[in-house]
C-alpha atoms as a PDB file:
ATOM      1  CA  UNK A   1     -13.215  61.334 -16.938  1.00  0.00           C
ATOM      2  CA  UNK A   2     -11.841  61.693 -20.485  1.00  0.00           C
ATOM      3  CA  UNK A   3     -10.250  58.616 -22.216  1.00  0.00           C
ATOM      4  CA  UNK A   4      -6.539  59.634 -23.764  1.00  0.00           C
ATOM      5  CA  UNK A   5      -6.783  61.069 -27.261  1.00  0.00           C
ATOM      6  CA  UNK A   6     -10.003  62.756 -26.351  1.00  0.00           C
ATOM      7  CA  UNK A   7     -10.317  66.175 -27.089  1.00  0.00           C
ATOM      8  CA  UNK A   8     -11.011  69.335 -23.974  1.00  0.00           C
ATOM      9  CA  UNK A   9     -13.232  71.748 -24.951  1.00  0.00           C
ATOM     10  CA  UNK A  10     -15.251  72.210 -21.428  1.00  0.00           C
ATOM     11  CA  UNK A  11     -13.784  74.452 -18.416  1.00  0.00           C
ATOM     12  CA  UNK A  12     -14.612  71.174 -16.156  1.00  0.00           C
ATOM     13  CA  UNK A  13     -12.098  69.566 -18.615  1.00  0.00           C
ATOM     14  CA  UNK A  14      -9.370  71.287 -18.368  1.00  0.00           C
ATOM     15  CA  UNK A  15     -10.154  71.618 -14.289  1.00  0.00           C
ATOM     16  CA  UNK A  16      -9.560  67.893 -14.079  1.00  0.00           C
ATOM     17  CA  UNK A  17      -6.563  68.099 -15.352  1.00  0.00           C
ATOM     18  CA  UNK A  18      -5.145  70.487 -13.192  1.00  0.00           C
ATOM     19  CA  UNK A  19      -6.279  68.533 -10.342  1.00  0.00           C
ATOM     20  CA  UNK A  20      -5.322  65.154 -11.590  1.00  0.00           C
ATOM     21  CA  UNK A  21      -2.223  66.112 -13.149  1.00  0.00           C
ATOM     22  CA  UNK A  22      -3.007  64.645 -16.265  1.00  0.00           C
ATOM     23  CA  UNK A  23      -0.484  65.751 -19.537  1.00  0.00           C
ATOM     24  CA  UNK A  24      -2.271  67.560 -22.077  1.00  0.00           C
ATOM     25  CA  UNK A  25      -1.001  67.844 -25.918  1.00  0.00           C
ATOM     26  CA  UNK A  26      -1.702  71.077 -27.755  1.00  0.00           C
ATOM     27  CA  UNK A  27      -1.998  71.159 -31.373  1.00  0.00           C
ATOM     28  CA  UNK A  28      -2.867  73.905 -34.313  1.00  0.00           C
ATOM     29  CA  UNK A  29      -4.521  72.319 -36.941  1.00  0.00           C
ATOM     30  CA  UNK A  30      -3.120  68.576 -37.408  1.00  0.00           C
ATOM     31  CA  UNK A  31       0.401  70.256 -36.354  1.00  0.00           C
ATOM     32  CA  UNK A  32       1.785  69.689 -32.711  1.00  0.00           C
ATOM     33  CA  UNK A  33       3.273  72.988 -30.977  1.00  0.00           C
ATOM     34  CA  UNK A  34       3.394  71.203 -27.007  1.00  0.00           C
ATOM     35  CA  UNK A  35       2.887  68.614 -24.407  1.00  0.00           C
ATOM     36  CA  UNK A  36       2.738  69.503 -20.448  1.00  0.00           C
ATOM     37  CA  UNK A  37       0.565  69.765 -17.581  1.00  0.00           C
ATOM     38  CA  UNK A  38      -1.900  73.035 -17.228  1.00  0.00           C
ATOM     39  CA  UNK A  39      -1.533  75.055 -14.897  1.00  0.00           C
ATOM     40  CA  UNK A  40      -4.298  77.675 -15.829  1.00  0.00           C
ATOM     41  CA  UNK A  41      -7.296  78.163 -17.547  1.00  0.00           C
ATOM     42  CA  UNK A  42     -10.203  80.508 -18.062  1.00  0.00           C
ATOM     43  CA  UNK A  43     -12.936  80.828 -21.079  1.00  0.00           C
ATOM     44  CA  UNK A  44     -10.284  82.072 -23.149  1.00  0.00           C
ATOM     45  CA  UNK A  45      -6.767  81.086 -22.244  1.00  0.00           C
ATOM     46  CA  UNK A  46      -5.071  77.508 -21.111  1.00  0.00           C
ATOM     47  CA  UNK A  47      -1.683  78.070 -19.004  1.00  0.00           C
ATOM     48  CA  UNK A  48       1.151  75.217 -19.925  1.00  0.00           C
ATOM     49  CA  UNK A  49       4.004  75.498 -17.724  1.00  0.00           C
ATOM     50  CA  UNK A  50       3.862  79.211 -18.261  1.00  0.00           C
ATOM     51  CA  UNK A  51       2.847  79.264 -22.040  1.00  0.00           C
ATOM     52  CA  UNK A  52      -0.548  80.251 -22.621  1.00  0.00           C
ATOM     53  CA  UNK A  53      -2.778  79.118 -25.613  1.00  0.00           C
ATOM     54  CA  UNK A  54      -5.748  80.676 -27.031  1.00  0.00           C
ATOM     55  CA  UNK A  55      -8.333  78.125 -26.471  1.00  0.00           C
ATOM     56  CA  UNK A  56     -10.047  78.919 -30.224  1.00  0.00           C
ATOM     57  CA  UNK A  57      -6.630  78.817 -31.761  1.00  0.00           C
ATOM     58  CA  UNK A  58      -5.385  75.662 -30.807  1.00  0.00           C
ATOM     59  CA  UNK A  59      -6.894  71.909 -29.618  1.00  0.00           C
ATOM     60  CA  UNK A  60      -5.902  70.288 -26.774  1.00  0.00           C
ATOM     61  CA  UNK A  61      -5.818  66.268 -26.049  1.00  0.00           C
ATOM     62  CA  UNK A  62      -6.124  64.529 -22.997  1.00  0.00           C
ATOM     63  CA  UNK A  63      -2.897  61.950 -22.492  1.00  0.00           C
ATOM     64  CA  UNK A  64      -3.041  60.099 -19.312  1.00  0.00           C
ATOM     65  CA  UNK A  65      -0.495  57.547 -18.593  1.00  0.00           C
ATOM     66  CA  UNK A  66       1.770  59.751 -21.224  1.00  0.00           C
END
């Protein structure tokens, strides 16, 4: 679906992830806070391994194969 480096910003996103357990790479601004797999998401929270992000705080990146 998404190509690695590509940023999430739909729920159907973030859905395939879960599903495909594809990594995911959080940042705030141009600074990296994480990397893991989500395990939740709604319009405005995404679960990693128990850490949840505001999704209009921080951007997260699609790394397959990571």
């Amino acid at each position: 679906m998404l190509q690695q480096g590509e940023i999430l910003t739909l729920l159907r996103h973030f859905q395939y992830h879960i599903q495909n357990a594809v990594p995911v790479e959080v940042y705030r601004g141009s600074v990296y806070v994480d990397i893991g797999m989500v395990t939740a998401v709604d319009e405005g929270f995404v679960e990693l391994q128990g850490t949840l992000y505001n999704r209009s705080l921080f951007t997260f990146i699609s790394r397959p194969g990571y």
